[in-house]
Protein backbone atom coordinates (compact mmCIF):
# COMPACT_ATOMS: atom_id res chain seq x y z
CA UNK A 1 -56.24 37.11 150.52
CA UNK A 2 -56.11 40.25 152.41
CA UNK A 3 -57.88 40.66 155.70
CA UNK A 4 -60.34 43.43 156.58
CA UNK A 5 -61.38 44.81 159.47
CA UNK A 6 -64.07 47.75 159.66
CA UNK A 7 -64.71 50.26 162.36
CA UNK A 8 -68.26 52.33 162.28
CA UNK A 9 -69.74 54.75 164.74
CA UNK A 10 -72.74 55.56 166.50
CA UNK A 11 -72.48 59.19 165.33
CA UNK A 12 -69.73 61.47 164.63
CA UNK A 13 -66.22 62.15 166.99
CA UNK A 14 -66.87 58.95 168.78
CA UNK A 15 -63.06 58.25 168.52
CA UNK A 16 -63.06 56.08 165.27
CA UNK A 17 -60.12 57.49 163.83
CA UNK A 18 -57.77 56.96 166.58
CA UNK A 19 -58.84 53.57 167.38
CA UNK A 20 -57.79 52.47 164.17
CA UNK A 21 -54.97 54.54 164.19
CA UNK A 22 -53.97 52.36 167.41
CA UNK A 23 -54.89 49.13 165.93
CA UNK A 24 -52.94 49.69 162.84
CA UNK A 25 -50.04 50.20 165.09
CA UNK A 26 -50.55 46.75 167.09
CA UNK A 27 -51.38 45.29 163.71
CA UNK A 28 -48.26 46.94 162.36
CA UNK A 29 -45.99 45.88 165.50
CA UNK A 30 -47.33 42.19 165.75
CA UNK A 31 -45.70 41.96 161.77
CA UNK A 32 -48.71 42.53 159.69
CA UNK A 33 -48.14 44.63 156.80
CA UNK A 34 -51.54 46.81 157.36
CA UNK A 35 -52.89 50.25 156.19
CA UNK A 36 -55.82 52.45 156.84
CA UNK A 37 -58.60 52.52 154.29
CA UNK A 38 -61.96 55.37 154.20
CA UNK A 39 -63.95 55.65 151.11
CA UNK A 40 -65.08 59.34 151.91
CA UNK A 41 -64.14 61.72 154.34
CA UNK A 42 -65.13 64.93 155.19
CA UNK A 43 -62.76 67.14 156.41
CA UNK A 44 -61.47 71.17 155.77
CA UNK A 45 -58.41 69.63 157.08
CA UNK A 46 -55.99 67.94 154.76
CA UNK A 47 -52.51 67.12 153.84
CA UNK A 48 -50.94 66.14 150.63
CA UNK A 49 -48.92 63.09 150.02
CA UNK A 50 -45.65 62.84 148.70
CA UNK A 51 -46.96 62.67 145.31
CA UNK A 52 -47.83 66.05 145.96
CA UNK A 53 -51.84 64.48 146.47
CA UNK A 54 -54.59 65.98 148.85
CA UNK A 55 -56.17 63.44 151.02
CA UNK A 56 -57.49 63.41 154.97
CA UNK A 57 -55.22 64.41 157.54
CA UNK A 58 -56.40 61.71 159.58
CA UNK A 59 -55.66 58.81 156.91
CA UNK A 60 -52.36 60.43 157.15
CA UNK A 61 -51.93 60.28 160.75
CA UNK A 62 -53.12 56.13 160.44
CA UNK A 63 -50.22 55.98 158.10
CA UNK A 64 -47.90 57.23 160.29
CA UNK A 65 -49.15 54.86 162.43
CA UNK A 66 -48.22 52.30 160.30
CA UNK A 67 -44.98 53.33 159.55
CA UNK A 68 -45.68 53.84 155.76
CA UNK A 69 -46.16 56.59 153.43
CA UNK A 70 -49.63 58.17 153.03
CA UNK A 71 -51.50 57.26 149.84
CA UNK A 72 -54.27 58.86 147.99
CA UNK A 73 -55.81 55.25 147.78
CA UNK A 74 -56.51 54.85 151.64
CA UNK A 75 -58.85 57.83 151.32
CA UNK A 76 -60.23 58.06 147.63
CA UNK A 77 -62.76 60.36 147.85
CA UNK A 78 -62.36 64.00 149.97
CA UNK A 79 -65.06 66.53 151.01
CA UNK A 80 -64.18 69.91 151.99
CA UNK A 81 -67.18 71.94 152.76
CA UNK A 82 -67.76 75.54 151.03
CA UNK A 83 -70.52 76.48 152.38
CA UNK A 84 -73.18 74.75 154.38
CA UNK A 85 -74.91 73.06 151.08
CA UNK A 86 -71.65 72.73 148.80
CA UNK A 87 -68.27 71.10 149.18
CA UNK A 88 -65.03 71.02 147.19
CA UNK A 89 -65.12 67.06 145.59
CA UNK A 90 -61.41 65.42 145.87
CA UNK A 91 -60.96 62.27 143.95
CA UNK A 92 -57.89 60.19 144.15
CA UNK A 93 -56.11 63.53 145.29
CA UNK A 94 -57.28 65.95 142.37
CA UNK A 95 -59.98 68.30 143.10
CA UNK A 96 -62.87 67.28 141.03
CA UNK A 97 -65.03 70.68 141.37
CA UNK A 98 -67.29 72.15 143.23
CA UNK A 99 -70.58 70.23 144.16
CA UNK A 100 -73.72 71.04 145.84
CA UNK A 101 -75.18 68.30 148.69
CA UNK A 102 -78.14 67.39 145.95
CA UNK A 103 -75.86 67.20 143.41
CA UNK A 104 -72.93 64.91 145.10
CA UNK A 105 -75.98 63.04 146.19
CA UNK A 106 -76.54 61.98 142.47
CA UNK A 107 -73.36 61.46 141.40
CA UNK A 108 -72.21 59.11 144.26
CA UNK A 109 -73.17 56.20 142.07
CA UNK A 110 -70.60 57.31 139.66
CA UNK A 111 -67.92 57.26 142.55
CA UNK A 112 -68.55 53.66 143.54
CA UNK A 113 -65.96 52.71 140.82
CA UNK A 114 -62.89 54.59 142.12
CA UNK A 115 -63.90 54.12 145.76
CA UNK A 116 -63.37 50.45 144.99
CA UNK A 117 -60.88 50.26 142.22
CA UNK A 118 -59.05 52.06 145.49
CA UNK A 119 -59.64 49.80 147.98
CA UNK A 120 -59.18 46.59 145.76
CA UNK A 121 -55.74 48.19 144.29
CA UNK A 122 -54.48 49.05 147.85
CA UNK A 123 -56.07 45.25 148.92
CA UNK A 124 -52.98 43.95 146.35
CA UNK A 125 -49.85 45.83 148.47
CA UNK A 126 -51.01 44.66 152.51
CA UNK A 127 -52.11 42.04 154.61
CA UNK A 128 -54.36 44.07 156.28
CA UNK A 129 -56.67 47.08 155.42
CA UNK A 130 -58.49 49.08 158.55
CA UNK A 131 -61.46 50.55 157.37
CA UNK A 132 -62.85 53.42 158.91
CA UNK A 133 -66.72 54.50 158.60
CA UNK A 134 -67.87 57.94 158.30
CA UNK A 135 -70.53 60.05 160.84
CA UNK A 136 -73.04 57.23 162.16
CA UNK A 137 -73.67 53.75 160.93
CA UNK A 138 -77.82 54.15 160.99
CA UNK A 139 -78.10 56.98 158.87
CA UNK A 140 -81.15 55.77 157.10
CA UNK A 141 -81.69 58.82 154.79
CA UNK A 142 -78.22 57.68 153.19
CA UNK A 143 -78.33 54.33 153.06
CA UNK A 144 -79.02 53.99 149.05
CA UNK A 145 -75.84 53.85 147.77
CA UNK A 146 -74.00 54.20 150.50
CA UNK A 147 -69.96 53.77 150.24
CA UNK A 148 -69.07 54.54 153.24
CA UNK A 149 -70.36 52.48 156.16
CA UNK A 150 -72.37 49.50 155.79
CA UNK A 151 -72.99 49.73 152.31
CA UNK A 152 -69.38 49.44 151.84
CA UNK A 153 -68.75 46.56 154.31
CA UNK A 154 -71.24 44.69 152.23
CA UNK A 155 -69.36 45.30 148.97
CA UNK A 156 -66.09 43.95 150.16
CA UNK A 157 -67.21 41.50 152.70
CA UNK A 158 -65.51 43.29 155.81
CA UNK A 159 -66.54 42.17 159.93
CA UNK A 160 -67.25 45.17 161.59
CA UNK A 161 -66.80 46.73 164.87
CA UNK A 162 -69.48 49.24 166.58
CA UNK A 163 -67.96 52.04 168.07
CA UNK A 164 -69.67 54.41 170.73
CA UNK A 165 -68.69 57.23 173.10
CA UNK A 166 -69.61 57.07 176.41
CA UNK A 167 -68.20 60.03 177.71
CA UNK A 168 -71.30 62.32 176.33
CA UNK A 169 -73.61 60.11 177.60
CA UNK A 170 -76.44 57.67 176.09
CA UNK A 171 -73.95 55.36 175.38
CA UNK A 172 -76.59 52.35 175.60
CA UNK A 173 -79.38 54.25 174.02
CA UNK A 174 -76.80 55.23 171.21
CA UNK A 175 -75.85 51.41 170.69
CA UNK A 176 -79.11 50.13 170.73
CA UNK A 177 -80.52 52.80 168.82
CA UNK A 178 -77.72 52.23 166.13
CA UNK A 179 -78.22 48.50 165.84
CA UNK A 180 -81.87 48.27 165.69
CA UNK A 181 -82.11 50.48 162.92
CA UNK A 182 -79.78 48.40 160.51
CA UNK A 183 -81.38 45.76 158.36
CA UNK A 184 -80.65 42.32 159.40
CA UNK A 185 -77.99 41.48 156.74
CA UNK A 186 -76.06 44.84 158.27
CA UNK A 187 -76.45 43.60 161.78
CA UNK A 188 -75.20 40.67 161.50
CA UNK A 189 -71.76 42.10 160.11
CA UNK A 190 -71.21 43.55 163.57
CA UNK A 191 -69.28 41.49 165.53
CA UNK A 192 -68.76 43.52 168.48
CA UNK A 193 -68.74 46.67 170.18
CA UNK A 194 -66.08 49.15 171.81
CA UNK A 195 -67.31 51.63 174.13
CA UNK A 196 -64.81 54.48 174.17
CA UNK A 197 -63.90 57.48 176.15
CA UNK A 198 -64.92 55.58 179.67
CA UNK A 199 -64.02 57.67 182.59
CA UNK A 200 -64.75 56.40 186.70
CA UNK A 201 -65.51 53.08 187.88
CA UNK A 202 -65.60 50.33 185.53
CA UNK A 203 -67.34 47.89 187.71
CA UNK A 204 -70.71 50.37 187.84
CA UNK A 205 -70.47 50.09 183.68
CA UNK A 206 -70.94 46.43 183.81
CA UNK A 207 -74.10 45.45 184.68
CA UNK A 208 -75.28 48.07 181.76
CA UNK A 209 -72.94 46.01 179.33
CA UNK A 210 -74.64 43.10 180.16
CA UNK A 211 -78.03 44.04 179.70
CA UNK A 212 -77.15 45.68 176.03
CA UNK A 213 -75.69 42.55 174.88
CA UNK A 214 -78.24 40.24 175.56
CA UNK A 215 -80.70 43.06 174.06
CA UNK A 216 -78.68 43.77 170.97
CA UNK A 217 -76.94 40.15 170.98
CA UNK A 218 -73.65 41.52 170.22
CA UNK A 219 -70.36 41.24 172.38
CA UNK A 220 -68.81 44.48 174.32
CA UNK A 221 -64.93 43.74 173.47
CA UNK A 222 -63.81 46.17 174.99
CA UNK A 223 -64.10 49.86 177.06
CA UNK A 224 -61.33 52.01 176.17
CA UNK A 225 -60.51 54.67 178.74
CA UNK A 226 -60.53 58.41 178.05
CA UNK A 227 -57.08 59.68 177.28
CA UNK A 228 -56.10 63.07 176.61
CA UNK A 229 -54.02 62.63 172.96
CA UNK A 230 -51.90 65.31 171.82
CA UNK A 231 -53.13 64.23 168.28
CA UNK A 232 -55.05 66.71 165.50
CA UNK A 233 -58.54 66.72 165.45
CA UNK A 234 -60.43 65.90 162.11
CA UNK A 235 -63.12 68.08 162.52
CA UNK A 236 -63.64 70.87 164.99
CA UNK A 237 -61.61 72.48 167.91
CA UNK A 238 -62.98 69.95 170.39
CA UNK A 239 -62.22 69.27 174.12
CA UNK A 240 -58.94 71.51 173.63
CA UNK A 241 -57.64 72.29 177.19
CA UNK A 242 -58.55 76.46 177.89
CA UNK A 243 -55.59 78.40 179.47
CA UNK A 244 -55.26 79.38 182.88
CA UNK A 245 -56.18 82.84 183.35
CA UNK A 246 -53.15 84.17 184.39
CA UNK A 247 -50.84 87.07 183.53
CA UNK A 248 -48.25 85.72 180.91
CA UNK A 249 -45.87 87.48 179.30
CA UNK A 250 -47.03 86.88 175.77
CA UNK A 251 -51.02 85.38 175.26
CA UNK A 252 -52.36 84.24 172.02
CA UNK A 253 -55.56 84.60 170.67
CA UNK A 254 -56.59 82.40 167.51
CA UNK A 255 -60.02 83.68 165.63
CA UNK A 256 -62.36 79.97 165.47
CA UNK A 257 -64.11 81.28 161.79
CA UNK A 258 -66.89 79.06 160.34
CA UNK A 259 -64.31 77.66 157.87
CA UNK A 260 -61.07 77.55 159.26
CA UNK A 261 -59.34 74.94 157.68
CA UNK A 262 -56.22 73.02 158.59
CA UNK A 263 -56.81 73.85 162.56
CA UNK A 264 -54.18 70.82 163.51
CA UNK A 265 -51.50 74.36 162.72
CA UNK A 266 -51.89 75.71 166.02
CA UNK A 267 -51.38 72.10 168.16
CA UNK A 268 -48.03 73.31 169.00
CA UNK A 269 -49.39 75.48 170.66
CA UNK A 270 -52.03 74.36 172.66
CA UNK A 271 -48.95 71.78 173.35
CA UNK A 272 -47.32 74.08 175.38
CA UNK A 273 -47.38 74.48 179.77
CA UNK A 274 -49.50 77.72 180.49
């Protein structure tokens, strides 16, 4: 039977996508024959498979990870936003049409079906799937017939790992928060927490970790350190470096509209020495 591990979030850009990402790779490297898996993402920034697919440019960077080819399967269903009320519906790579928030909101019962003939097909080919969550785990206003977070790890039994970013601060409020608000079936799917994005002195951390476990009564596994990735971002131009100001002999400027898609373009550039 294959084995499932889920990772969900306190809120958005908490670093979800690159921790699995890096634990597909020591999954990948210790022999396991793992791939990424996330019901719904949304994203202006895609790639297509070599099926000639659309899907997230982050499940495609996992897959990478795990030294396979991307699939259409690890990330069923894709949102790219139109405007602030409509996105573009993706399903199983095809675009689907254009759907406003109420709308998609009644029609994600009908998307249950591929989400999971998806993961159960992809289930059949590795040892392993990595699941990924999507914004935060407590959205409450979302959580009928929810496919993407809990609701999900209910439907195909997955553990699940709490992950929350330290680095803007509230990291214990965020936890707490996050775990209090999930009914007590959810909770108790949560086997432990990562804090990520930890900068300083880990020993002043510590007594904090101890107090929010025996609050929340969940284990810290881990605090993973900030790093400074030269990987794409999913969503936004976040925490890029900013240039020296300094006379250069050429100087690029790149116009940050409210849609740009497909961002991860210009990396090479913000790759390079000033």
């Amino acid at each position: 039977m294959t084995k499932k591990l889920m990772l969900v979030g306190t809120a958005s850009s908490v670093g979800k996508s690159t921790l699995v990402a890096g634990l597909l790779r020591i999954f990948m490297e210790d022999g396991l024959r793992c791939a990424p898996f996330k019901a719904q993402n949304m994203s202006l920034h895609a790639g297509v498979t070599p099926d000639g697919l659309e899907m997230g440019s982050a499940q495609i960077l996992q897959a990478e990870a795990c030294k396979i080819l991307p699939d259409v399967r690890m990330n069923p269903i894709l949102l790219k936003p139109t405007r602030d009320e409509s996105s573009q519906v993706v399903v199983l790579g095809k675009v689907f049409g254009n759907v406003s928030s109420a709308n998609y909101m009644a029609m994600k019962k009908e998307l249950e079906k591929p989400i999971l003939e998806a993961f159960r097909d992809l289930s059949k080919s590795y040892e392993l799937l990595v699941i990924e969550g999507a914004g935060s785990a407590a959205e409450i206003n979302l959580r009928e017939n929810d496919l993407v977070n809990m609701g999900l790890a209910k439907k195909v039994d997955a553990p699940v790992i709490l992950v929350a970013d330290i680095d803007k601060g509230g990291v214990f409020a965020a936890i707490y928060g996050t775990l209090m608000l999930l009914p007590k079936d959810e909770k108790d799917r949560v086997k432990g927490i990562i804090i990520n994005k930890f900068r300083g002195n880990l020993s002043l951390l510590l007594p904090g970790i101890k107090e929010i476990e025996a609050l929340v009564g969940v284990k810290v596994l881990g605090v993973v350190p900030y790093l400074t990735l030269n990987l794409p971002e999913e969503d936004s131009l976040m925490e890029q470096r900013e240039g020296k100001l300094e006379e250069k002999d050429l100087t690029i400027g790149i116009m940050k509209l409210q849609k740009t898609a497909n961002f991860t373009d210009f990396q090479p550039l913000y790759d390079q020495e000033d």
